[in-house]
Protein backbone atom coordinates (compact mmCIF):
# COMPACT_ATOMS: atom_id res chain seq x y z
CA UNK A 1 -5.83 1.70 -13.65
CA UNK A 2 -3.18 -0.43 -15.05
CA UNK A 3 -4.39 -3.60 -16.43
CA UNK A 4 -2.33 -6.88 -18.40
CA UNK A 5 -5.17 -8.42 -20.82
CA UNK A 6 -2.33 -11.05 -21.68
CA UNK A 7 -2.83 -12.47 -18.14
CA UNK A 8 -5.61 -14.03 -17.74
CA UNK A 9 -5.24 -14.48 -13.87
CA UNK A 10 -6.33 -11.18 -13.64
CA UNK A 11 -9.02 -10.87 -15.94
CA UNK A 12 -11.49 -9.44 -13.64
CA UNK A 13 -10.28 -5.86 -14.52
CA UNK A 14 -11.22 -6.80 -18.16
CA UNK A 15 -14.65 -7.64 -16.59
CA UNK A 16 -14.36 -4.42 -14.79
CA UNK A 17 -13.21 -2.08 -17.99
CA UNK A 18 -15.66 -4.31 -20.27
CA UNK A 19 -18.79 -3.64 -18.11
CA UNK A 20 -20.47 -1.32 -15.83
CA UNK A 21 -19.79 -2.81 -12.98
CA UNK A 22 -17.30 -0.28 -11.77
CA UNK A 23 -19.74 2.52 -11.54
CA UNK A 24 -22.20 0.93 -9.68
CA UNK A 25 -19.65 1.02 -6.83
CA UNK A 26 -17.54 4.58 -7.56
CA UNK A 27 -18.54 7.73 -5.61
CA UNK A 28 -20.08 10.36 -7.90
CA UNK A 29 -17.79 12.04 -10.64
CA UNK A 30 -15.05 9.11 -10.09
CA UNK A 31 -14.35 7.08 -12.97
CA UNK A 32 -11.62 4.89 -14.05
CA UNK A 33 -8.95 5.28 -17.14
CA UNK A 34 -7.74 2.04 -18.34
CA UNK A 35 -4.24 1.28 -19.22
CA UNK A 36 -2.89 -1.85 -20.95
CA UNK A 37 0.64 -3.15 -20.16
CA UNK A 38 2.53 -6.30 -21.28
CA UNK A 39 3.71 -7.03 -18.23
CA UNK A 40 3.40 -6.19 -14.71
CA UNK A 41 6.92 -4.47 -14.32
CA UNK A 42 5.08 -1.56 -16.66
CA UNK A 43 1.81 -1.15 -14.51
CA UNK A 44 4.80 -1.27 -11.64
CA UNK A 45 6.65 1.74 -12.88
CA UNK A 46 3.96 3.69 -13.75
CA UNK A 47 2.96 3.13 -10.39
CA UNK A 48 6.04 4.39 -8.65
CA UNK A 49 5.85 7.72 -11.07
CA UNK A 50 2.76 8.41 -10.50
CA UNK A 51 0.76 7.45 -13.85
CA UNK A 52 -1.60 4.79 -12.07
CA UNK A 53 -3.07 4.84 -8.87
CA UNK A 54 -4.13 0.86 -8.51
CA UNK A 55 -2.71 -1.79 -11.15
CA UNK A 56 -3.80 -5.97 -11.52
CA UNK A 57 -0.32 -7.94 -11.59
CA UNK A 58 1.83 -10.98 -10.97
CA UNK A 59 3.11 -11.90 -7.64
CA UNK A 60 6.68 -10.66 -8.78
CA UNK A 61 6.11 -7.09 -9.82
CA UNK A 62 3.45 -6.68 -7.07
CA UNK A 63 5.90 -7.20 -4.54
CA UNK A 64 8.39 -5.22 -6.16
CA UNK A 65 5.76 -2.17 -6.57
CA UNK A 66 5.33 -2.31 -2.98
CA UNK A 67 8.76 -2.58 -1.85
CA UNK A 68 9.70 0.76 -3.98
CA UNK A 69 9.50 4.03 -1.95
CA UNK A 70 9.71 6.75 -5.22
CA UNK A 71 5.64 6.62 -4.68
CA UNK A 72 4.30 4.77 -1.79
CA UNK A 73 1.58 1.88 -2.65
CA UNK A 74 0.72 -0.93 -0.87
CA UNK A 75 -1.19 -4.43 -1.32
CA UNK A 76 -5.05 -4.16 -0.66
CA UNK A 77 -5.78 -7.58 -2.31
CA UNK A 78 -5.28 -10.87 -4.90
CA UNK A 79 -5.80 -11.29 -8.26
CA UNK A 80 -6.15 -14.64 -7.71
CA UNK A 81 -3.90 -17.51 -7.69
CA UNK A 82 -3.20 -20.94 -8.95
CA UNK A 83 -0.65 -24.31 -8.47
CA UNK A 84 1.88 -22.95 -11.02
CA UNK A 85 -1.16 -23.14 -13.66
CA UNK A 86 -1.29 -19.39 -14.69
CA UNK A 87 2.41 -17.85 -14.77
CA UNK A 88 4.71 -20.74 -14.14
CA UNK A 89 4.34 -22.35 -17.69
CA UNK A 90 7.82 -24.17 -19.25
CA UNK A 91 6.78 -24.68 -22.80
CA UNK A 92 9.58 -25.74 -26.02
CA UNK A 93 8.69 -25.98 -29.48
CA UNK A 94 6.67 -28.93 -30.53
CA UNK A 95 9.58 -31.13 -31.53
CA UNK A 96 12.01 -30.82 -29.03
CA UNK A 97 13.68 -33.68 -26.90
CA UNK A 98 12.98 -31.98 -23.65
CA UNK A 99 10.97 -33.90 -21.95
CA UNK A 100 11.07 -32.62 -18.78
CA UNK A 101 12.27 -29.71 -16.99
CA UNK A 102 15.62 -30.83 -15.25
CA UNK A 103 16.54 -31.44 -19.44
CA UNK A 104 16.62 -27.61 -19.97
CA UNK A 105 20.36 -27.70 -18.23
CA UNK A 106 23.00 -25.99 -20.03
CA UNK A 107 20.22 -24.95 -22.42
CA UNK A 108 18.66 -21.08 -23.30
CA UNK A 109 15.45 -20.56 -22.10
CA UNK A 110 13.43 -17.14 -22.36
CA UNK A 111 11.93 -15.14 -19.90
CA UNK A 112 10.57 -12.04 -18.76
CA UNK A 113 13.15 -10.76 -16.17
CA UNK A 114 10.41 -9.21 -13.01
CA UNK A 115 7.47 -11.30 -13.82
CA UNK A 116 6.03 -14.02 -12.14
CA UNK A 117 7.60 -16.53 -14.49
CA UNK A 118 10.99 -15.24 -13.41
CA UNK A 119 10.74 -15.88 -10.08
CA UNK A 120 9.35 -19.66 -11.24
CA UNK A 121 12.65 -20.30 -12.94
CA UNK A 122 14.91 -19.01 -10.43
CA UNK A 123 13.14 -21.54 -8.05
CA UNK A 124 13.75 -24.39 -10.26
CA UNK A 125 16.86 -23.49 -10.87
CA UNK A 126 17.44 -23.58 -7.42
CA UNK A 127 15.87 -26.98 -6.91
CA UNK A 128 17.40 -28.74 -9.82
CA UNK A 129 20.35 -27.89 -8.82
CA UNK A 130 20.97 -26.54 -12.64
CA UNK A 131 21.95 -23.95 -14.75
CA UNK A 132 20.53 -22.29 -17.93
CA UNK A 133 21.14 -18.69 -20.02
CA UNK A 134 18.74 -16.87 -19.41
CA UNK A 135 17.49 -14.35 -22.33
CA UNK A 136 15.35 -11.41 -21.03
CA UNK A 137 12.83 -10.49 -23.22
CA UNK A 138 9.22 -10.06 -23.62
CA UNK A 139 6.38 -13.02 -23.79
CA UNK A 140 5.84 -12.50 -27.67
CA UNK A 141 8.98 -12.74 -28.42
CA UNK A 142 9.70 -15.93 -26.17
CA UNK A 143 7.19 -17.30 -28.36
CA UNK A 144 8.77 -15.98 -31.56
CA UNK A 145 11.99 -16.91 -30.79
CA UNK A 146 10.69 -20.69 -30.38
CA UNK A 147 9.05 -21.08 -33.38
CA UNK A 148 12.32 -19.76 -35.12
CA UNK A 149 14.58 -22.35 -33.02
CA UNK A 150 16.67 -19.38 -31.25
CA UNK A 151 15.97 -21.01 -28.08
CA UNK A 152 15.43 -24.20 -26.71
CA UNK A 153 12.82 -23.53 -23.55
CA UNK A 154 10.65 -20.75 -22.36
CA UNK A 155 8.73 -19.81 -19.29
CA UNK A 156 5.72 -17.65 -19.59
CA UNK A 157 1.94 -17.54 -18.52
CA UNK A 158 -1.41 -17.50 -20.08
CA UNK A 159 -3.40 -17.08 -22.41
CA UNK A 160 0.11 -16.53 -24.49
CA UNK A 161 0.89 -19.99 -23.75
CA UNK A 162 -1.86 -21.61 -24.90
CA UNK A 163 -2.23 -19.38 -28.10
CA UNK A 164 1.36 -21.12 -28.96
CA UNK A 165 0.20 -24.62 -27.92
CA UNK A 166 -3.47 -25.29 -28.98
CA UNK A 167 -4.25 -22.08 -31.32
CA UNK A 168 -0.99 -22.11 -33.10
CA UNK A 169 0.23 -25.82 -32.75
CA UNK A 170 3.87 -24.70 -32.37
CA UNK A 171 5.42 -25.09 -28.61
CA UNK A 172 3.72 -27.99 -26.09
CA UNK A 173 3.66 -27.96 -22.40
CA UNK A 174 6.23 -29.52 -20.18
CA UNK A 175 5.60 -28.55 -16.95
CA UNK A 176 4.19 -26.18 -14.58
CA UNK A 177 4.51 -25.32 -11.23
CA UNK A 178 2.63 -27.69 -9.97
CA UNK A 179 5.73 -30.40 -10.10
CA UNK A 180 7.56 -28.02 -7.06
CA UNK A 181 5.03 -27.35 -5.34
CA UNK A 182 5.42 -23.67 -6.50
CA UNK A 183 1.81 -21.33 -6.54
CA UNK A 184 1.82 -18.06 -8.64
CA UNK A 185 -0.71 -15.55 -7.62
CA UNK A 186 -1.70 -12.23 -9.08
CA UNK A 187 -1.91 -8.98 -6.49
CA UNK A 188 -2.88 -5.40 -6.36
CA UNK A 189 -1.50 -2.46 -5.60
CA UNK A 190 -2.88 0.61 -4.84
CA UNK A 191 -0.78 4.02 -3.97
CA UNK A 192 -1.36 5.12 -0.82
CA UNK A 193 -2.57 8.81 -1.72
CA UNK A 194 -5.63 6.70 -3.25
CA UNK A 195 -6.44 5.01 -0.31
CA UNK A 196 -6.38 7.31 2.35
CA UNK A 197 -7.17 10.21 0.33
CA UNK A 198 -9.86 9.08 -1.98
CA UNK A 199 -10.93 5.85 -0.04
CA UNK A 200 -14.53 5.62 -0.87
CA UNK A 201 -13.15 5.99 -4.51
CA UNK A 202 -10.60 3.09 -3.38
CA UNK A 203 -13.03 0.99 -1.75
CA UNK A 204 -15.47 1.02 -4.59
CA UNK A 205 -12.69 -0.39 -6.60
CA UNK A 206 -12.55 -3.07 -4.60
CA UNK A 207 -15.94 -3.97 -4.57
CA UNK A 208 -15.93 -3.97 -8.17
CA UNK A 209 -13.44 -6.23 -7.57
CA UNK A 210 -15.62 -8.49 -5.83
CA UNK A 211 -18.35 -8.52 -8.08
CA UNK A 212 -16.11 -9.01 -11.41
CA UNK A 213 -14.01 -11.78 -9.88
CA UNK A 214 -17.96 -13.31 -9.06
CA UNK A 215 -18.50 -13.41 -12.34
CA UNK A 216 -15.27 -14.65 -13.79
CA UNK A 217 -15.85 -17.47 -11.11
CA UNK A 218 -19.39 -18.59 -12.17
CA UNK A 219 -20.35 -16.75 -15.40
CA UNK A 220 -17.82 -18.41 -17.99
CA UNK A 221 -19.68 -17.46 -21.30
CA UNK A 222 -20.24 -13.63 -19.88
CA UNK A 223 -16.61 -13.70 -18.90
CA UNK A 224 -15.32 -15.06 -22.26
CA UNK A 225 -17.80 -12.29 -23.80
CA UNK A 226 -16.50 -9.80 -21.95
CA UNK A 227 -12.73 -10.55 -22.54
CA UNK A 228 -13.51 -11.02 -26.18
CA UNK A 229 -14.16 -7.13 -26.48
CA UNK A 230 -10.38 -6.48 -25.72
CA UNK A 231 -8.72 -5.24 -28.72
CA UNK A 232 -5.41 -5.93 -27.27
CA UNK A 233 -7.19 -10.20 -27.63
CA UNK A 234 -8.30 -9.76 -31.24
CA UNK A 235 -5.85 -12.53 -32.59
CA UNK A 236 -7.15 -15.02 -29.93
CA UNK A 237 -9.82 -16.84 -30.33
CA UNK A 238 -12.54 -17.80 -27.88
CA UNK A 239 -11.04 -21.33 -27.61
CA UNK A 240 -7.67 -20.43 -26.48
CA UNK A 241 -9.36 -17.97 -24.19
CA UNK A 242 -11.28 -20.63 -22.45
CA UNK A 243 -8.11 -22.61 -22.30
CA UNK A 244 -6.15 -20.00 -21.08
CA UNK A 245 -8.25 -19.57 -17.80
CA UNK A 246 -10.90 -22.56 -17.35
CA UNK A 247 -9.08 -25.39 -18.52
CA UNK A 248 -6.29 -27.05 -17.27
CA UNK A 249 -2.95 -27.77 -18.79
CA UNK A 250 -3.21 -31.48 -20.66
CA UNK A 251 -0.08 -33.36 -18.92
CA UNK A 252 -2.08 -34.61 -16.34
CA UNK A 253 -1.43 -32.44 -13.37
CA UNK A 254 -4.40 -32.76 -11.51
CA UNK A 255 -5.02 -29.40 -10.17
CA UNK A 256 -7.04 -26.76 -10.70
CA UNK A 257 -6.42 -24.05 -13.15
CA UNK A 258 -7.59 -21.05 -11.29
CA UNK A 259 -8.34 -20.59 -7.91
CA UNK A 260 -10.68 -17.59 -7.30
CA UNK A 261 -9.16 -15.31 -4.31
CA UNK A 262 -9.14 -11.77 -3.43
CA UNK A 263 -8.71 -11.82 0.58
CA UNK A 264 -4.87 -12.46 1.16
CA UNK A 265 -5.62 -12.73 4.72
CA UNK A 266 -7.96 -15.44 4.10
CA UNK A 267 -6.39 -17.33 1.17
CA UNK A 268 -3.61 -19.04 3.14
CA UNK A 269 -1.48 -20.49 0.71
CA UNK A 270 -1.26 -17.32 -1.37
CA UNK A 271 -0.81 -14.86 1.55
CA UNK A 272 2.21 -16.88 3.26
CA UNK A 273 3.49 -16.28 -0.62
CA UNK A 274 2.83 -12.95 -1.02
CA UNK A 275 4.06 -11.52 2.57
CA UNK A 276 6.24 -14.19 3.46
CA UNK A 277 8.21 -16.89 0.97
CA UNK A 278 8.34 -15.04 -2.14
CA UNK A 279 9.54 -11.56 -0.55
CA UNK A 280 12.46 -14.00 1.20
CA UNK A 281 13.29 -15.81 -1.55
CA UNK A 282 13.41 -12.92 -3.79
CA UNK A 283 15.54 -11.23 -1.02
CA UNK A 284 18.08 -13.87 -1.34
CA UNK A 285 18.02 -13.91 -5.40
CA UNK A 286 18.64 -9.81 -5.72
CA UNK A 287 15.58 -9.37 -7.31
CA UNK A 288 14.71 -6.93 -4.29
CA UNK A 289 17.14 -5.06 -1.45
CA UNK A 290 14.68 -6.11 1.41
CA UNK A 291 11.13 -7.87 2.11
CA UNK A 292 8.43 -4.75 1.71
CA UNK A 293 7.44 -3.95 5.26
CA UNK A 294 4.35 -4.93 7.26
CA UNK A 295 2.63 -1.17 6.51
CA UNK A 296 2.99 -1.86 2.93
CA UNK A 297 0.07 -4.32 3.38
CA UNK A 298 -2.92 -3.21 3.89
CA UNK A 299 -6.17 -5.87 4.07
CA UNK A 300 -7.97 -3.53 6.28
CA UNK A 301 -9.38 -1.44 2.72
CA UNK A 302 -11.01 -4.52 1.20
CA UNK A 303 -12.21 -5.53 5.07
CA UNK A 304 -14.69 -2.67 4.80
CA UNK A 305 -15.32 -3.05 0.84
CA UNK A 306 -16.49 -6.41 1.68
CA UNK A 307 -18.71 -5.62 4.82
CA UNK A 308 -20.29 -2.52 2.89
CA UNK A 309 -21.02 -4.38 -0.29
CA UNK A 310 -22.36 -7.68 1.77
CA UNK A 311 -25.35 -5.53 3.14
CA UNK A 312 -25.78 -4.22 -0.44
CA UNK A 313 -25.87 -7.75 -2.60
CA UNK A 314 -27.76 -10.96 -2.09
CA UNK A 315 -24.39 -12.89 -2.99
CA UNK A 316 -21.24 -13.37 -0.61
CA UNK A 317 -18.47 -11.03 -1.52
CA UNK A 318 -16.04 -13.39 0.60
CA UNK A 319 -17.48 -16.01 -1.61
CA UNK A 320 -16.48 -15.07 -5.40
CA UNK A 321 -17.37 -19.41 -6.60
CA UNK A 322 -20.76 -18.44 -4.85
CA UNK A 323 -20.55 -22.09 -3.03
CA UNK A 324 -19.49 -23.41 -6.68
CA UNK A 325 -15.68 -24.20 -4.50
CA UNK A 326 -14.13 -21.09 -5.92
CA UNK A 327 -13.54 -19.17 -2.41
CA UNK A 328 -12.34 -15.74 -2.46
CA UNK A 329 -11.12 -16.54 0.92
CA UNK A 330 -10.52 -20.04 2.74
CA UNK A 331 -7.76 -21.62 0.18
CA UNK A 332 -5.59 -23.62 3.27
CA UNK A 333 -1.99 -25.44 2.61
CA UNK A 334 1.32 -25.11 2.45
CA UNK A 335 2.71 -22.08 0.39
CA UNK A 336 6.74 -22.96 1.25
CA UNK A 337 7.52 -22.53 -3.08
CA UNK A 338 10.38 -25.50 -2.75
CA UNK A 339 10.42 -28.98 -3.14
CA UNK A 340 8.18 -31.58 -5.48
């Protein structure tokens, strides 16, 4: 399993590698190997050679994981989602005079080239009507490079993000995604020799799934516990944690910082993104030759997960907020990704 602990979108699978959640679901002698990436592009590639059967990600790399035919995979669910709260994060250094985003024009701003935030700034870009230099590199050294003053903007997601702003008091907020109108969700992909060869194995997966994203939903202190026991977290503390996934960017966007989905059929506004606007609009940008086709998506997997597990559990696996208003299902809107 391929897992990012620096999103914190996804941090059901550290719920999942954390506890024993997983093995209340898995057929007998089926277990699960966990392996850490920075980024979803990694968990992507390893995907497409071979080295991980199912992987947690950011709308970006999911799709492009998908869309790659070296290994077939295809998307069984969501990692969530949010309104440009988790991945679409502009931040600059404490002092700056950028006060808002269209003021990054002309500048340098950082960013992970196949993430989730990349697709974010190509869409403001777009919408501005701007243009920036973009430096590819990784998260950490986004954040490096604004404490040192090498550039003047960066786009990343959480709970890096907030380390920067609240743990380390170097970079502040300036917007999210939530002034465009722009979501970012987190998906999962799963080869396709896992699900129709080893689909009980698959399928309990999934109901871990379920469960974990239940308890990252209602059980904040267990979840923050949980989390805490990632080495790959040691240098954050519990604080930032809790900022990075519970509470909400202060620049008074009033949205909600996570929004608890795995059912992409159900979750409107994230499904229209993941099968429809962001394979188009990454289309037109280059970042992929073609929209993934309709067999690449495949809901049917957590379908049966979910009617399996509901006769199993006194909880509602289509409800992960368990009536708290943190559906796994009925999120309804537009998910267009352009204008304010």
């Amino acid at each position: 399993m391929g897992y990012q602990p620096f999103s914190a979108h996804a941090w059901e699978a550290l719920i999942m590698k954390h506890s024993d959640i997983p093995q209340q679901y898995l057929p007998d002698d089926y277990s699960l190997e966990w392996q850490s990436a920075l980024q979803g592009a990694v968990i992507g590639n390893r995907i497409s050679v071979g080295k991980n059967q199912a992987g947690w990600m950011g709308d970006m790399p999911a799709l492009t994981t998908i869309a790659q035919t070296e290994t077939p995979a295809s998307l069984v669910g969501l990692a969530n989602w949010s309104r440009g709260q988790q991945c679409n994060l502009l931040v600059v250094p404490k002092d700056s005079d950028i006060e808002k985003t269209s003021d990054i024009a002309g500048e340098t701003v950082g960013v992970t080239v196949g993430a989730c935030s990349h697709r974010y700034l190509l869409r403001v870009l777009e919408e501005e009507g701007i243009d920036v230099t973009i430096e590819d590199t990784g998260i950490s050294t986004i954040l490096a490079n604004l404490r040192e003053g090498r550039i003047a903007a960066g786009v990343g997601w959480e709970p890096s993000i907030a380390k920067s702003v609240f743990q380390d008091d170097l970079t502040r907020y300036v917007s999210t995604g939530a002034e465009y109108d722009v979501i970012d969700a987190g998906g999962i992909p799963m080869t396709d020799d896992l699900i129709n060869n080893h689909r009980e194995a698959a399928k309990g997966i999934l109901k871990a799934e379920l469960e974990a994203t239940r308890v990252l939903a209602t059980d904040h202190e267990r979840t923050l516990d949980l989390v805490e026991q990632e080495q790959d977290l040691r240098y954050f503390n519990r604080s930032t944690l809790r900022w990075g996934v519970y509470k909400d960017p202060p620049i008074g966007e009033n949205v909600q910082r996570l929004r608890y989905a795995t059912d992409y059929e159900q979750a409107t506004e994230p499904g229209r993104l993941m099968k429809e606007t962001a394979p188009e609009f990454l289309t037109r940008q280059g970042a992929l030759e073609a929209p993934p086709p309709d067999d690449r998506y495949k809901p049917e997997l957590l379908n049966e997960a979910a009617a399996e597990l509901d006769d199993a559990v006194e909880w509602s696996p289509r409800s992960a907020g368990n009536g708290s208003g943190a559906t796994n299902g009925s999120a309804t809107g537009n998910a267009s990704g352009s204008g304010r």
